[in-house]
N, C-alpha and C. Protein backbone atom coordinates (compact mmCIF):
# COMPACT_ATOMS: atom_id res chain seq x y z
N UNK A 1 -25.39 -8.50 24.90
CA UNK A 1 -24.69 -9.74 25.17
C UNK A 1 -25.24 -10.84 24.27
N UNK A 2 -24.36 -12.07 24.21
CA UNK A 2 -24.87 -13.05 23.73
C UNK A 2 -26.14 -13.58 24.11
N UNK A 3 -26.40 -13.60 25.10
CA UNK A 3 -26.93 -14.49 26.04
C UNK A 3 -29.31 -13.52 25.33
N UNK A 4 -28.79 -11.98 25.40
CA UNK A 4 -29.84 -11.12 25.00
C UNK A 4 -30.16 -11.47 23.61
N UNK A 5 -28.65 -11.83 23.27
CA UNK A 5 -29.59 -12.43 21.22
C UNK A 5 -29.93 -13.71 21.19
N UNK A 6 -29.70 -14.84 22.04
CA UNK A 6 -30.08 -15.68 22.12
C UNK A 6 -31.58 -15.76 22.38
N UNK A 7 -32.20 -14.99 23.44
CA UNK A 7 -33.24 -14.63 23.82
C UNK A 7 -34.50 -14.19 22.78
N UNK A 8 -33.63 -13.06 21.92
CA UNK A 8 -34.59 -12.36 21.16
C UNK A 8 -34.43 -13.29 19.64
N UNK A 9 -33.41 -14.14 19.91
CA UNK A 9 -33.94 -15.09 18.38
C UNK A 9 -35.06 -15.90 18.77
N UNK A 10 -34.84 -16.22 20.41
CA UNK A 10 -36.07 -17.40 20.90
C UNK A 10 -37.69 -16.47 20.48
N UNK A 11 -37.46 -14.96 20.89
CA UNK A 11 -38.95 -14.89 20.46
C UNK A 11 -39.60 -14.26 19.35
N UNK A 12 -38.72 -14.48 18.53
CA UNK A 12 -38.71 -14.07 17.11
C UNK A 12 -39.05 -15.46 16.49
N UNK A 13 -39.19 -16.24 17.50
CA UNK A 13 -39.33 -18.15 17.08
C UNK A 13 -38.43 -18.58 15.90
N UNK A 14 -36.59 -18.10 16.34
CA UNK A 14 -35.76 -18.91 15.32
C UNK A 14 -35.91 -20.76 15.78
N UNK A 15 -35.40 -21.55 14.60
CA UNK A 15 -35.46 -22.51 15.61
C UNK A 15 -34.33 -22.93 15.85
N UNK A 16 -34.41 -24.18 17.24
CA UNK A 16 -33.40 -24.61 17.90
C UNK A 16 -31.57 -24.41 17.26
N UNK A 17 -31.89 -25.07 15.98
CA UNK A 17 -30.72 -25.33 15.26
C UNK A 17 -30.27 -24.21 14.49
N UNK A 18 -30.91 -23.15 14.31
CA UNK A 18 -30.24 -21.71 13.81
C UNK A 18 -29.64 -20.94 15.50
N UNK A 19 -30.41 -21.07 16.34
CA UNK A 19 -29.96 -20.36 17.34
C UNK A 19 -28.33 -20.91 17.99
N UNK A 20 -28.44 -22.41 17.62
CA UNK A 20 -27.03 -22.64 18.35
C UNK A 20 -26.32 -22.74 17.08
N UNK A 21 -26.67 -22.52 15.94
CA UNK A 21 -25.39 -22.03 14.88
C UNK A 21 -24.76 -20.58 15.21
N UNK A 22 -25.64 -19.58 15.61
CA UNK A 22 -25.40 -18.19 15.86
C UNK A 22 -24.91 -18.24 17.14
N UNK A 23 -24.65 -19.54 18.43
CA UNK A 23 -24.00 -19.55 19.64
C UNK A 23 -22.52 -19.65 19.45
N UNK A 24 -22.70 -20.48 18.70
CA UNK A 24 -21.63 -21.05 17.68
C UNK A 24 -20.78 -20.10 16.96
N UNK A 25 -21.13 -19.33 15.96
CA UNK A 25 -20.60 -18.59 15.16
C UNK A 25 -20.18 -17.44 16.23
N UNK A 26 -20.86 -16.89 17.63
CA UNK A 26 -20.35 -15.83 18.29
C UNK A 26 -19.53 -16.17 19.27
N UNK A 27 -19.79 -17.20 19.89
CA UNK A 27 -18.65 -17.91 21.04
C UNK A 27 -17.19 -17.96 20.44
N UNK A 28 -16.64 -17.77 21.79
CA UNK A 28 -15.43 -18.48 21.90
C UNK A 28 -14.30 -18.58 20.66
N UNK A 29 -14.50 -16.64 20.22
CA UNK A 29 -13.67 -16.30 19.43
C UNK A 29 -12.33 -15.78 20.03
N UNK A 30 -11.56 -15.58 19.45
CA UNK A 30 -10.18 -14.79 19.97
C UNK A 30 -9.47 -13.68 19.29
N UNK A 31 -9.20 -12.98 20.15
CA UNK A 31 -8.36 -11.65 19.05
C UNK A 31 -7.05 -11.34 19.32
N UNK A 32 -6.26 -10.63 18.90
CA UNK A 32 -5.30 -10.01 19.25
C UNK A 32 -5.16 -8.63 18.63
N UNK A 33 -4.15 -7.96 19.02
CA UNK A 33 -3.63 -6.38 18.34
C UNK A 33 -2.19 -6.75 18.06
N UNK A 34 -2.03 -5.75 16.71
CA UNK A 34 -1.34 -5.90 16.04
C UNK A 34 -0.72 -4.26 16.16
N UNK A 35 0.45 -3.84 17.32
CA UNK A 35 0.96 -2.52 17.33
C UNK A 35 2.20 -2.50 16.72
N UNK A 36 2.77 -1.60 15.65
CA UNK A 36 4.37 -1.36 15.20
C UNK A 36 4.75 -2.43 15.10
N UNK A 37 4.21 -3.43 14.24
CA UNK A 37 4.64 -4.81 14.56
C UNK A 37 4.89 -6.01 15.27
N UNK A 38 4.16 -5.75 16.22
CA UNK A 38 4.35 -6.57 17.23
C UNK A 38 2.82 -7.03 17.62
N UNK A 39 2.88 -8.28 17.74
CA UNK A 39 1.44 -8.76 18.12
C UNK A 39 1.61 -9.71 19.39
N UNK A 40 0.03 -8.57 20.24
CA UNK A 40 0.15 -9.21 21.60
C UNK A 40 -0.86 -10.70 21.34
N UNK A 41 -0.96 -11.18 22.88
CA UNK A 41 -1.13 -12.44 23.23
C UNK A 41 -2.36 -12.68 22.92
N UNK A 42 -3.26 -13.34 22.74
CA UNK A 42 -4.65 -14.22 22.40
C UNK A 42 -5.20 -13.80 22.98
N UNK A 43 -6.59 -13.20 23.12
CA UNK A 43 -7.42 -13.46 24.71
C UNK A 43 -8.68 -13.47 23.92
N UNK A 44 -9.52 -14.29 24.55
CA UNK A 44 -10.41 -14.64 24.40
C UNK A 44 -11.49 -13.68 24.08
N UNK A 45 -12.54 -13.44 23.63
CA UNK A 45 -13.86 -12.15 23.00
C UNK A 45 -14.90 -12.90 22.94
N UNK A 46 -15.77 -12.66 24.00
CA UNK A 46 -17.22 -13.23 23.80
C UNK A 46 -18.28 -12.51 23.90
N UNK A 47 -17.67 -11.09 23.60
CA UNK A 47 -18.83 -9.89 23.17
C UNK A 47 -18.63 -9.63 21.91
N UNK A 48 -19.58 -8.81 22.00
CA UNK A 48 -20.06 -8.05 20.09
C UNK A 48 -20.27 -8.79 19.27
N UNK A 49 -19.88 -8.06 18.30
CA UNK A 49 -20.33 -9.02 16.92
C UNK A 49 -18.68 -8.58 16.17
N UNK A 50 -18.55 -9.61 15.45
CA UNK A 50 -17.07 -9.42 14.51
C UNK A 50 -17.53 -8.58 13.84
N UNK A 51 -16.57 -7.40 13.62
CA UNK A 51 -16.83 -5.96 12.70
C UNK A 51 -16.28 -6.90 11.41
N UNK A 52 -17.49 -5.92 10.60
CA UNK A 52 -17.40 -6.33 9.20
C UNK A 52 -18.07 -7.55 8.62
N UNK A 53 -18.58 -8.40 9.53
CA UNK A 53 -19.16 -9.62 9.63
C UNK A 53 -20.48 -9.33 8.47
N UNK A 54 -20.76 -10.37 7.59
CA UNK A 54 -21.71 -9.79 6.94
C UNK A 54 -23.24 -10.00 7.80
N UNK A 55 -23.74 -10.70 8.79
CA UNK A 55 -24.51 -11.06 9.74
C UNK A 55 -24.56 -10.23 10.47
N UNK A 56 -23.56 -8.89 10.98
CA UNK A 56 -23.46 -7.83 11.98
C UNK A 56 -24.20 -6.95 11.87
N UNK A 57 -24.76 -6.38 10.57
CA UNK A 57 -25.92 -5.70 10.39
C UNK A 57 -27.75 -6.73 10.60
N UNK A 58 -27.02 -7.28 10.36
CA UNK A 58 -28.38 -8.21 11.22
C UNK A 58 -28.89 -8.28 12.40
N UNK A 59 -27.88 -8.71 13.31
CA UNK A 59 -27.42 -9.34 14.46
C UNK A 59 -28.08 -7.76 14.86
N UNK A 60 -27.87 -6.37 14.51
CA UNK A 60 -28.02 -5.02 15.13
C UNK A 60 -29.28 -4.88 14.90
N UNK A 61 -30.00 -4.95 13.58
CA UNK A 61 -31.55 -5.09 13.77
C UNK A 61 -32.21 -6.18 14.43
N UNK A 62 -31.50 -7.01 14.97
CA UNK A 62 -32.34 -8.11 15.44
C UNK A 62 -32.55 -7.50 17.43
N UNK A 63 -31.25 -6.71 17.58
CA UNK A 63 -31.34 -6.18 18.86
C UNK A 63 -32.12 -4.70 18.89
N UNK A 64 -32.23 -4.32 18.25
CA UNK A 64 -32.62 -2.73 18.00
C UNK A 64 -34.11 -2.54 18.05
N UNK A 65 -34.89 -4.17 17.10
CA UNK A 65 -35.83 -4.00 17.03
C UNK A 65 -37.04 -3.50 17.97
N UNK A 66 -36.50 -3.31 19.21
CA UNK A 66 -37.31 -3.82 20.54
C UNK A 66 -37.82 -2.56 20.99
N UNK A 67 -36.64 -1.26 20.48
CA UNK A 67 -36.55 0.19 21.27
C UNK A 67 -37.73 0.32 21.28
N UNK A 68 -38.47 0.86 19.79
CA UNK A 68 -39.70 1.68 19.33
C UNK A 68 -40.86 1.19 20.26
N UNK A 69 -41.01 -0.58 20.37
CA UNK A 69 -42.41 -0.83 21.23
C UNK A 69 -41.77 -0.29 22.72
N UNK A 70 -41.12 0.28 23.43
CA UNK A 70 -40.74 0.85 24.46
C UNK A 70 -41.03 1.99 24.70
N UNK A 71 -41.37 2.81 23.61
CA UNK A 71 -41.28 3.82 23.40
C UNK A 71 -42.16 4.81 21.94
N UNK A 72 -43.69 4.04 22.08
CA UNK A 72 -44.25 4.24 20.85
C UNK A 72 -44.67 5.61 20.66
N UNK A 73 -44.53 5.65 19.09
CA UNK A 73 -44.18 7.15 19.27
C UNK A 73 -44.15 8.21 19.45
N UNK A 74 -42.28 7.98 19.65
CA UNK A 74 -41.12 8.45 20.04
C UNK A 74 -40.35 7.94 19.33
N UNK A 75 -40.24 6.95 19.13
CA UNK A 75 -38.99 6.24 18.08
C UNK A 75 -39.22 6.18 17.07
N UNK A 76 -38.36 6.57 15.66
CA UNK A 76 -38.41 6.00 14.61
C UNK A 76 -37.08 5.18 13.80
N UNK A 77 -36.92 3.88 13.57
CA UNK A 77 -36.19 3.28 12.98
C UNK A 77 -36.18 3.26 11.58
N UNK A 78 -35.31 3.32 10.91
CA UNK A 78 -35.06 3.29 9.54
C UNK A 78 -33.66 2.76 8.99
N UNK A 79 -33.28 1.04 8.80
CA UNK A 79 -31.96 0.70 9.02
C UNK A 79 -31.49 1.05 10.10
N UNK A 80 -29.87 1.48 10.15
CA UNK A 80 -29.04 1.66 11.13
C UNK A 80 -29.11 3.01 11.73
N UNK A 81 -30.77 3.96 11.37
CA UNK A 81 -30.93 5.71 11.83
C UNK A 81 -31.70 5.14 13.20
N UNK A 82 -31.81 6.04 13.87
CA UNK A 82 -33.14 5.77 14.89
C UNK A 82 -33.21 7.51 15.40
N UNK A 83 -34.60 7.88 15.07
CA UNK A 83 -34.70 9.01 15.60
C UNK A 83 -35.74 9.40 16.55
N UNK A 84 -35.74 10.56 17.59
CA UNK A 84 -36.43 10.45 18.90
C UNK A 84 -37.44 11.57 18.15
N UNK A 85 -38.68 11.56 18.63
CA UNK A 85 -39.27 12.89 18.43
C UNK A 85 -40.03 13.07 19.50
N UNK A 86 -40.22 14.39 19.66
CA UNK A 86 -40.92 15.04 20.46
C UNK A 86 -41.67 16.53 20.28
N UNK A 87 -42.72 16.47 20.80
CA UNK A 87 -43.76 17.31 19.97
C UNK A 87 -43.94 18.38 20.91
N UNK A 88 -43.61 19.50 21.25
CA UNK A 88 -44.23 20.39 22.52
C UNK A 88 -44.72 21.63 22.10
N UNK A 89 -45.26 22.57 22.58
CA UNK A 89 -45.66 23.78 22.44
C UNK A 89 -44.42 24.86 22.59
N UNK A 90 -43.31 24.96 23.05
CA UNK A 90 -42.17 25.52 23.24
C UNK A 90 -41.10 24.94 23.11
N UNK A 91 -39.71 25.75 22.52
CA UNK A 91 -38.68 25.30 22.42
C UNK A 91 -37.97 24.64 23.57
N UNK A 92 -38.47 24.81 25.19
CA UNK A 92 -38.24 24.28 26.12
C UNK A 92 -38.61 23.64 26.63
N UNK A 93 -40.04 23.35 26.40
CA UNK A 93 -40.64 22.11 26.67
C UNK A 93 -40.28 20.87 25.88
N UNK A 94 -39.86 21.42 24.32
CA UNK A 94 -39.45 20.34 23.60
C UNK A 94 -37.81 19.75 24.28
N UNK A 95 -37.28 20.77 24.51
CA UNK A 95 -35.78 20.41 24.85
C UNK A 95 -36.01 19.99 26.27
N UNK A 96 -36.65 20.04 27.16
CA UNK A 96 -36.56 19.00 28.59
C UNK A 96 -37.35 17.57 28.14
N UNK A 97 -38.23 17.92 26.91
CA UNK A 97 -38.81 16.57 26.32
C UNK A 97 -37.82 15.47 26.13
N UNK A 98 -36.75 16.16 25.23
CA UNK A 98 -36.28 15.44 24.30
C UNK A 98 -34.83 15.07 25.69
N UNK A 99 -34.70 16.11 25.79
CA UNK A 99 -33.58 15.49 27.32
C UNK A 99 -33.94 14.04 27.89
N UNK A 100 -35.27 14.28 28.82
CA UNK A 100 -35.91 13.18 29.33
C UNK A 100 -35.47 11.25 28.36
N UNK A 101 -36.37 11.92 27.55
CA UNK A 101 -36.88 10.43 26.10
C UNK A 101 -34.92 10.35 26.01
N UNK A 102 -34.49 11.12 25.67
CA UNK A 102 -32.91 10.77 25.64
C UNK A 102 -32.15 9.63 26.72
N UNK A 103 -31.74 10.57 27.64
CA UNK A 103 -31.84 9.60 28.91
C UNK A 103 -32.66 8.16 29.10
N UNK A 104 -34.00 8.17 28.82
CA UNK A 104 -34.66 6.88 29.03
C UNK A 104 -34.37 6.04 27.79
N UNK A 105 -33.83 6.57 26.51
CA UNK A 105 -32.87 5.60 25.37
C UNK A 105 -31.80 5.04 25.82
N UNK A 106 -31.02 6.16 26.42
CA UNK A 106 -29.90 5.57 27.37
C UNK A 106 -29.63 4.32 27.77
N UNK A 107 -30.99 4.54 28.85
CA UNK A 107 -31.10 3.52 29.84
C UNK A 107 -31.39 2.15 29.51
N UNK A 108 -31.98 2.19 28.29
CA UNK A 108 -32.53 0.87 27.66
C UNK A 108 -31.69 0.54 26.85
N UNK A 109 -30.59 1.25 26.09
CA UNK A 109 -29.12 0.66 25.71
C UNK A 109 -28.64 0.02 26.80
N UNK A 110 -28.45 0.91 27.91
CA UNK A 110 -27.44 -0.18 28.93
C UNK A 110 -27.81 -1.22 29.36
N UNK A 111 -29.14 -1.48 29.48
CA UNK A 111 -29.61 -2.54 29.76
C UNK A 111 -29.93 -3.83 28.80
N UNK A 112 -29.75 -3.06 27.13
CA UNK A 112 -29.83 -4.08 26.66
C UNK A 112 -28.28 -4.00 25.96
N UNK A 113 -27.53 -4.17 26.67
CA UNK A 113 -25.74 -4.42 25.75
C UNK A 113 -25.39 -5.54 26.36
């Protein structure tokens, strides 16, 4: 959400006046669809980030950054890759490993969207 990048610019110490340019630039946009020619009605979008935006690959490392200290390693980031590892003595210990650490990625997406 907005409200989570607002947050993580605060402790990344952007200051005041970059953070409400980026409130700014994400608020209180509007979209529509465009089907067989016909375009529906306005409605308002105050999630995501505008696809294609050149700031949208930003805006994704600026949220992403957070996984790995959650999860030290286990995570590895590299740009827009992120990979889980897990180290076990068996192919089944690794695969209920990697199940587990999966799931708990999950969980920390949903909580941070």
């Amino acid at each position: 959400s907005h409200d989570l990048l607002v947050n993580e610019l605060s402790n990344y110490e952007f200051c005041d006046g970059a953070i409400s340019l980026m409130k700014s630039y994400l608020g209180n946009r509007y979209q529509a669809v465009s089907h067989l020619g016909r375009l529906s009605d306005y409605k308002i979008n105050n999630i995501g980030i505008p696809q294609g935006s050149v700031l949208g690959p930003l805006i994704f490392l600026i949220f992403i950054n957070d996984l790995p200290s959650n999860f030290p390693d286990r995570v590895i980031l590299f740009a827009d890759d992120t990979s889980l590892i897990s180290k076990q003595s068996t192919l089944a210990e690794a695969q209920a490993s990697h199940h587990i650490l999966t799931n708990q990625v999950s969980e920390w997406f949903k909580a941070n969207k």
